[in-house]
Protein backbone atom coordinates (compact mmCIF):
# COMPACT_ATOMS: atom_id res chain seq x y z
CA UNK A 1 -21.21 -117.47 -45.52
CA UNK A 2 -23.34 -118.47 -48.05
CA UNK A 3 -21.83 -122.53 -47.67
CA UNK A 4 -21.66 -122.52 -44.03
CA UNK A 5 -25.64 -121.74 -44.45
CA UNK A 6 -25.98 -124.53 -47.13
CA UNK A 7 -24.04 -126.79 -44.52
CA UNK A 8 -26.99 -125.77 -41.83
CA UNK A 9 -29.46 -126.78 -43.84
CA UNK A 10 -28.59 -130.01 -44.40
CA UNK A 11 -27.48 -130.89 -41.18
CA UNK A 12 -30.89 -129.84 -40.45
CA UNK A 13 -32.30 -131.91 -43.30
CA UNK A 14 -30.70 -135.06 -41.42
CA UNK A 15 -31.76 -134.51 -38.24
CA UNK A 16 -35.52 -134.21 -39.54
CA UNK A 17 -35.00 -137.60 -41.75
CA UNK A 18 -33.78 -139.33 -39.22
CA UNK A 19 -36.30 -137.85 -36.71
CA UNK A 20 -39.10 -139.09 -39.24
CA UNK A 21 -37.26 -142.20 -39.90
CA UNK A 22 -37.23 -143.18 -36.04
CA UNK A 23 -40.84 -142.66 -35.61
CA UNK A 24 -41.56 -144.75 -38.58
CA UNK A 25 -39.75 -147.60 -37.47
CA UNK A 26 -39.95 -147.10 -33.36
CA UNK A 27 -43.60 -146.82 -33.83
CA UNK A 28 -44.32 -149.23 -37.10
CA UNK A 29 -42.12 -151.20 -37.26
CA UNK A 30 -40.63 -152.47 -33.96
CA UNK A 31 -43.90 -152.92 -31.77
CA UNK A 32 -45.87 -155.31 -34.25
CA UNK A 33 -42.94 -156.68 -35.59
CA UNK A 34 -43.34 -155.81 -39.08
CA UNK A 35 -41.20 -157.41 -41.69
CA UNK A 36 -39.79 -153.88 -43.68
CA UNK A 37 -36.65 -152.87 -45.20
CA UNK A 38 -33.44 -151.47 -43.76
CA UNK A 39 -31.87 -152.73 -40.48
CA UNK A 40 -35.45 -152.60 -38.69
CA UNK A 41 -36.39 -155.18 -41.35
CA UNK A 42 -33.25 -157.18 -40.94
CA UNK A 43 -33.64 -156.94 -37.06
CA UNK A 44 -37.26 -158.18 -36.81
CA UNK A 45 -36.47 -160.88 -39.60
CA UNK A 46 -33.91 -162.42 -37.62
CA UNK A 47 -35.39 -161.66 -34.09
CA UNK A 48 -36.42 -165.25 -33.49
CA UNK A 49 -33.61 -167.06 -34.81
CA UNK A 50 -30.89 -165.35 -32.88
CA UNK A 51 -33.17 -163.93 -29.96
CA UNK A 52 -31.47 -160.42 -30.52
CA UNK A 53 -32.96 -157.64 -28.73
CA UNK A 54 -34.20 -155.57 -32.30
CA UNK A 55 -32.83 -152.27 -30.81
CA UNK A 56 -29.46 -153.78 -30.29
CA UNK A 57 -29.36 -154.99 -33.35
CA UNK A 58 -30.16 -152.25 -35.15
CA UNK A 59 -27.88 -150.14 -33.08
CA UNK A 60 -24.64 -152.44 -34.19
CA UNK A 61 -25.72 -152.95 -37.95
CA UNK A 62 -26.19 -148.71 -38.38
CA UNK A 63 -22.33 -148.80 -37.28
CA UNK A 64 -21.03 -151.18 -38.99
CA UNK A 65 -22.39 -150.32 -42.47
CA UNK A 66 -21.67 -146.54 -41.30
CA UNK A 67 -18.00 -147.90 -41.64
CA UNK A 68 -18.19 -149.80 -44.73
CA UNK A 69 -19.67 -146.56 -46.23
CA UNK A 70 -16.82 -144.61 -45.23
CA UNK A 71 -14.80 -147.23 -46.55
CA UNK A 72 -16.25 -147.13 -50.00
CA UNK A 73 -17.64 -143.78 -50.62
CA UNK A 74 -15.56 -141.15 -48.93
CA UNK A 75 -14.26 -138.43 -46.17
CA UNK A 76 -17.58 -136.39 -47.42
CA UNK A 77 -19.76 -139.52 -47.34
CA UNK A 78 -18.81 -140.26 -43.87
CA UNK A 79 -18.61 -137.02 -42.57
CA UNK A 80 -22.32 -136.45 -43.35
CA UNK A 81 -23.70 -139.82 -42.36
CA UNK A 82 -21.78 -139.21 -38.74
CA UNK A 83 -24.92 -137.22 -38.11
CA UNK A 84 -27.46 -140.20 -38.93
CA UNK A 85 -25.45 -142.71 -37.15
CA UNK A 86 -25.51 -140.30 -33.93
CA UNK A 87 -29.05 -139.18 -33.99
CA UNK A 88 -31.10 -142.02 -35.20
CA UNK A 89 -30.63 -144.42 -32.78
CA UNK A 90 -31.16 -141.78 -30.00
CA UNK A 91 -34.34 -140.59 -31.72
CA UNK A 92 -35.08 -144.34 -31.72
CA UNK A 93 -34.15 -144.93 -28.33
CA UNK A 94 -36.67 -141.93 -27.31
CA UNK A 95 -39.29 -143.13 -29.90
CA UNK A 96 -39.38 -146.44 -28.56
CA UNK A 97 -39.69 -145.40 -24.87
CA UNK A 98 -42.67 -143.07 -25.50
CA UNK A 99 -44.44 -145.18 -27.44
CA UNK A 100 -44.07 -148.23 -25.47
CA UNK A 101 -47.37 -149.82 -26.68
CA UNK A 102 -48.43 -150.18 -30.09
CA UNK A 103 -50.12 -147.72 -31.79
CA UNK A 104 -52.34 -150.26 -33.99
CA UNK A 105 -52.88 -154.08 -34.26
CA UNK A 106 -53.08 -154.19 -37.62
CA UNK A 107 -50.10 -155.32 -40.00
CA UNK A 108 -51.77 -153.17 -43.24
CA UNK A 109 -51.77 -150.25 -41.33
CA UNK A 110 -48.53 -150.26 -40.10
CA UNK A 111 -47.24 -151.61 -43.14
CA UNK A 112 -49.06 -148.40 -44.61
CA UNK A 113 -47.58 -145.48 -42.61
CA UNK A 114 -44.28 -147.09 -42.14
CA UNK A 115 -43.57 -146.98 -45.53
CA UNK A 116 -44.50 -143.54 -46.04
CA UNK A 117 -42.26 -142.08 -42.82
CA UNK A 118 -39.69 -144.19 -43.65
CA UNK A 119 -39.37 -143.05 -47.32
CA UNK A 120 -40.03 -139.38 -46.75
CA UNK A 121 -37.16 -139.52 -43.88
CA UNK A 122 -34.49 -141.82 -45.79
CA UNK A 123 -35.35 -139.51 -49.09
CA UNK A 124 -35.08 -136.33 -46.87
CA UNK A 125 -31.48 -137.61 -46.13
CA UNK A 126 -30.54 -138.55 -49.36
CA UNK A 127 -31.01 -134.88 -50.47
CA UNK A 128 -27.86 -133.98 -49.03
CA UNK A 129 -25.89 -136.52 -50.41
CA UNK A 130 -25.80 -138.62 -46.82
CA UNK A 131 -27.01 -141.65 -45.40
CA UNK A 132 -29.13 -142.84 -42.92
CA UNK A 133 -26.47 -145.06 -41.67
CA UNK A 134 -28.44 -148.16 -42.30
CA UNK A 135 -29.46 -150.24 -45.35
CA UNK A 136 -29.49 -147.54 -47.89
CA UNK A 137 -25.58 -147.56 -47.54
CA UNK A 138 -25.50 -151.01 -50.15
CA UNK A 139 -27.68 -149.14 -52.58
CA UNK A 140 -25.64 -145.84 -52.19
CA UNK A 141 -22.38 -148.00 -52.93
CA UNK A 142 -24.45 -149.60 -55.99
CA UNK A 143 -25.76 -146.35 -57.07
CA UNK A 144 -22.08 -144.84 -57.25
CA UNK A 145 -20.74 -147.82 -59.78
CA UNK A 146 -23.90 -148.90 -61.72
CA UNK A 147 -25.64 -145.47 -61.74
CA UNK A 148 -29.09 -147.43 -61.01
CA UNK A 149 -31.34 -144.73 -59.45
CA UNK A 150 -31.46 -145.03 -55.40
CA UNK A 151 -35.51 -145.56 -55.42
CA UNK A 152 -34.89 -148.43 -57.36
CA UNK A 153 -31.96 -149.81 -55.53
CA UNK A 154 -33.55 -148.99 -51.94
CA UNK A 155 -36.78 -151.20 -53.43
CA UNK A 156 -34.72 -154.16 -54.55
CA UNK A 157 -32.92 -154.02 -51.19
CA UNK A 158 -35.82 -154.00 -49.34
CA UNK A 159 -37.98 -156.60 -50.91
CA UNK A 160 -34.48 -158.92 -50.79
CA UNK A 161 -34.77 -157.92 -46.80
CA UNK A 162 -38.39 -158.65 -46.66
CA UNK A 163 -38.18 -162.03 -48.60
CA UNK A 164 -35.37 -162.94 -45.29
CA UNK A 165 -38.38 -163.18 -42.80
CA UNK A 166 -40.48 -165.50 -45.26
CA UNK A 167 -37.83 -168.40 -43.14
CA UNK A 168 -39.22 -167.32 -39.58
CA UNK A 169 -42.50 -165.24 -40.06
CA UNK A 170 -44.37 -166.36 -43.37
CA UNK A 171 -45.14 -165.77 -46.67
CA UNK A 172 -48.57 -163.62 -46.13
CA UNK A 173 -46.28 -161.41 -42.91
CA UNK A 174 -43.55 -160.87 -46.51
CA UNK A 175 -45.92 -159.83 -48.40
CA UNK A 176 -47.51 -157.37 -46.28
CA UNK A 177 -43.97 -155.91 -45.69
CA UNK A 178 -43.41 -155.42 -49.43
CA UNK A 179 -46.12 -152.68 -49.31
CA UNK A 180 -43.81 -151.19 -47.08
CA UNK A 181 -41.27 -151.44 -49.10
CA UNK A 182 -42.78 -150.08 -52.16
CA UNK A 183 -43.89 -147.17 -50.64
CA UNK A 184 -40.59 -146.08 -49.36
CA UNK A 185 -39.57 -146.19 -52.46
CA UNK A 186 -42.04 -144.21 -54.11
CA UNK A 187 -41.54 -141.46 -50.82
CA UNK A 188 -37.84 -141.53 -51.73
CA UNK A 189 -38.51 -140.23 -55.16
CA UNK A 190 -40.93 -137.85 -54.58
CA UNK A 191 -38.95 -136.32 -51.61
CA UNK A 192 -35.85 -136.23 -53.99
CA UNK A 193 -37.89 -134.47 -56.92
CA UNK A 194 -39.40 -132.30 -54.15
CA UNK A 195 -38.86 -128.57 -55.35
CA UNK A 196 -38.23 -129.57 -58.76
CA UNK A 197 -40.33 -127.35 -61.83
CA UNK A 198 -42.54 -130.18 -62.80
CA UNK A 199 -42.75 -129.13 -66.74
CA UNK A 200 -43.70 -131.04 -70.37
CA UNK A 201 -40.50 -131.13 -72.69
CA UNK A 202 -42.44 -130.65 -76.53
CA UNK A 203 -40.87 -131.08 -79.70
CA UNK A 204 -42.37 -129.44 -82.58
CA UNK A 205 -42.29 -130.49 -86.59
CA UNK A 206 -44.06 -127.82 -88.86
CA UNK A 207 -43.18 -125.85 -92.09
CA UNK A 208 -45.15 -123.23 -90.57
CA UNK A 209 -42.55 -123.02 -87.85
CA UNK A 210 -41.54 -119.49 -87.91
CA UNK A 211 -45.50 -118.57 -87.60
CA UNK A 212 -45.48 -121.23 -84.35
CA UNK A 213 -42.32 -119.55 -83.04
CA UNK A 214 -44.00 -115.71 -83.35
CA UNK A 215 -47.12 -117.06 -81.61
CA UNK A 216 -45.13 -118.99 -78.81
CA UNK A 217 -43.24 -115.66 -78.20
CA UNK A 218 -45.68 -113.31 -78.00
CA UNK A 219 -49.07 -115.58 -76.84
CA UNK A 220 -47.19 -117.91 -74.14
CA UNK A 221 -43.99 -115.80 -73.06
CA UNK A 222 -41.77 -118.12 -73.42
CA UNK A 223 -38.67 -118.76 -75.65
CA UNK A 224 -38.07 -121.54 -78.09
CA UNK A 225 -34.86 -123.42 -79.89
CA UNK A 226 -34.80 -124.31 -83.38
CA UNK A 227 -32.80 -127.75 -84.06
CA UNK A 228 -31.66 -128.97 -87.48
CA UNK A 229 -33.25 -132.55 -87.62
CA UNK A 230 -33.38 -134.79 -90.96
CA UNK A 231 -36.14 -137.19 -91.84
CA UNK A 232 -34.63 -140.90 -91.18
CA UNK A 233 -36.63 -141.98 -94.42
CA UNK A 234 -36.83 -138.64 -96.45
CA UNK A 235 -33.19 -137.49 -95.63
CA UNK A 236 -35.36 -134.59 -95.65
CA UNK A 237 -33.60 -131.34 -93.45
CA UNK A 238 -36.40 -129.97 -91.13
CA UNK A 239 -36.10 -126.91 -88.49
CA UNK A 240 -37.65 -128.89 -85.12
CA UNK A 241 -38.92 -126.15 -82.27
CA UNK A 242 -38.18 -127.14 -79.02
CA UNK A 243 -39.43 -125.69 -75.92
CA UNK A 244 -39.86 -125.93 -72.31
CA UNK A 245 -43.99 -125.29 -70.89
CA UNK A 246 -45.28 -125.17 -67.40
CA UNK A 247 -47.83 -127.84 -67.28
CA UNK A 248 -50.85 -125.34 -66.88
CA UNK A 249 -49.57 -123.76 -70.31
CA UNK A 250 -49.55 -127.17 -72.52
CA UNK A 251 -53.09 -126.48 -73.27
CA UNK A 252 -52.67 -123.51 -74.65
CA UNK A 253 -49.36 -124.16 -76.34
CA UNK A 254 -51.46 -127.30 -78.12
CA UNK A 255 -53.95 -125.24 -79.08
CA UNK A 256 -51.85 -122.66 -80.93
CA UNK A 257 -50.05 -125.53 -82.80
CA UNK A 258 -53.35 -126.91 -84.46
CA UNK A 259 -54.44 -123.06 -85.10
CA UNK A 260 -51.61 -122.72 -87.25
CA UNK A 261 -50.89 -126.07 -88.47
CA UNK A 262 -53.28 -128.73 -87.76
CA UNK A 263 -50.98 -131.43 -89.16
CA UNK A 264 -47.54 -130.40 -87.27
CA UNK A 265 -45.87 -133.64 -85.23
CA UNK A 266 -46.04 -132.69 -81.64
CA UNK A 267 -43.70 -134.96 -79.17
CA UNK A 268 -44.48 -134.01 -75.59
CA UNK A 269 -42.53 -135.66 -72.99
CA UNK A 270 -42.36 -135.19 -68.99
CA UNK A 271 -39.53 -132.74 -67.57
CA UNK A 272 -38.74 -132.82 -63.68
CA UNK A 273 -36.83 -130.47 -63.47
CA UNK A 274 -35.93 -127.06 -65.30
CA UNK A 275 -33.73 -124.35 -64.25
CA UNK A 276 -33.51 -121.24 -65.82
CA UNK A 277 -35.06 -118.02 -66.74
CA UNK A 278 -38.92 -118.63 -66.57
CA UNK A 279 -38.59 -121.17 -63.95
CA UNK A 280 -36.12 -121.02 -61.54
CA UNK A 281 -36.00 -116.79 -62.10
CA UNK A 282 -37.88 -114.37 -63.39
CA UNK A 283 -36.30 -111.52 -65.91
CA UNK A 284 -35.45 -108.09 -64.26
CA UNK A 285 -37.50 -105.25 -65.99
């Protein structure tokens, strides 16, 4: 029960992403002829050479890479992406027919707000381990050999897309699409951290580290590890603290540290993500 739920949800997840997506690009992209990533960008970019209707275009490039994805990454790959491949070119079908003027005349603005939609729908989709169906299918194949994060790979193929219409719409028309491009990315990675326990990672040296430990449990709540490191110079062995802190509770957690021992080495370092009791559940009393 519990799966066939999960499976809801992120059918549900692709529908939206593809939904925000299609209005990105059908209202964007497509009407001022924007030079962006992913087949849109492709579409546009080669609009005057081959005198291509864009929405044709698009339509044939999200099935064939659909198939070279289910070629190269799998039954589960291509059973989720069937979704994107149905419903965003009918969302952009509809998109397109409502908004059948544009929206604004200027190429910063759309350049702007298609790069936000676009990244928040692609990175929506890429929760679930699908695709859209279109470009991000070459980074997805990447991603799986190399191990290169998707924002990244999504950015690179993007700009590489953008630089393609340099040949038939100019350098300053490229340049205003790699804003685009650059914030899809960004949207991609803050959609996939989305939900994440955004948390600071700190690493504490002290001899007074059994005081520091007492304090931490009783003042802050929280538990602690104690890790055998050796001085790379001294050969020294040292007991190292480590523990995990809400960001609101760094303050605090600094200002216990100098209390006790004003010359401890502190190493605090960004966490995305934590899981476990304190963060992703709360003890039963």
């Amino acid at each position: 029960m519990l799966l066939k739920k999960d499976q809801l949800f992120d059918a549900l997840l692709i529908i939206v992403g593809n939904a925000i997506l299609a209005i990105g690009v059908g209202v964007f992209v497509l009407p001022i002829h924007l030079l962006s990533g992913g087949v849109a960008g492709i579409a546009v970019a080669l609009e005057p050479l081959f005198h291509i209707d864009p929405g044709i275009m698009i339509n044939v490039l999200t099935v064939v890479l659909f198939l070279v994805g289910a070629l190269l990454l799998g039954k589960k790959f291509a059973l989720n992406t069937v979704l994107s491949t149905i419903f965003y070119p009918l969302f952009l079908t509809i998109v397109t027919t409502v908004f059948d003027e544009q929206v604004t005349t200027s190429l910063l603005l759309s350049s702007v707000y298609a790069g936000v939609l676009c990244g928040i729908g692609i990175g929506l989709v890429f929760r679930t381990g699908a695709s859209t169906g279109g470009m991000d299918i070459p980074p997805l194949i990447i991603n799986k050999y190399t191990g290169i994060s998707l924002p990244t790979l999504v950015m690179i193929t993007d700009g590489l897309t953008v630089c393609l219409g340099i040949v038939t719409y100019g350098l300053e028309a490229a340049l205003i699409g790699l804003i685009s491009v650059y914030l899809t990315g960004i949207m991609i990675d803050k959609v996939l951290l989305m939900g994440g326990h955004d948390a600071k990672n700190v690493m504490i040296i002290s001899t007074h580290y059994e005081e520091i430990m007492s304090k931490i449990y009783t003042d802050l709540n929280r538990g602690a590890t104690v890790i055998q490191a050796m001085g790379g110079y001294t050969k020294e062995q040292r007991p190292m603290i480590m523990i995990v802190v809400s960001k609101k509770q760094l303050p605090a957690l600094n200002r216990l540290i100098h209390h006790i021992d004003p010359e401890a080495f502190v190493v605090v370092t960004d966490t995305t993500e934590v899981q476990g009791l304190g963060f992703t559940y709360q003890e039963e009393l």
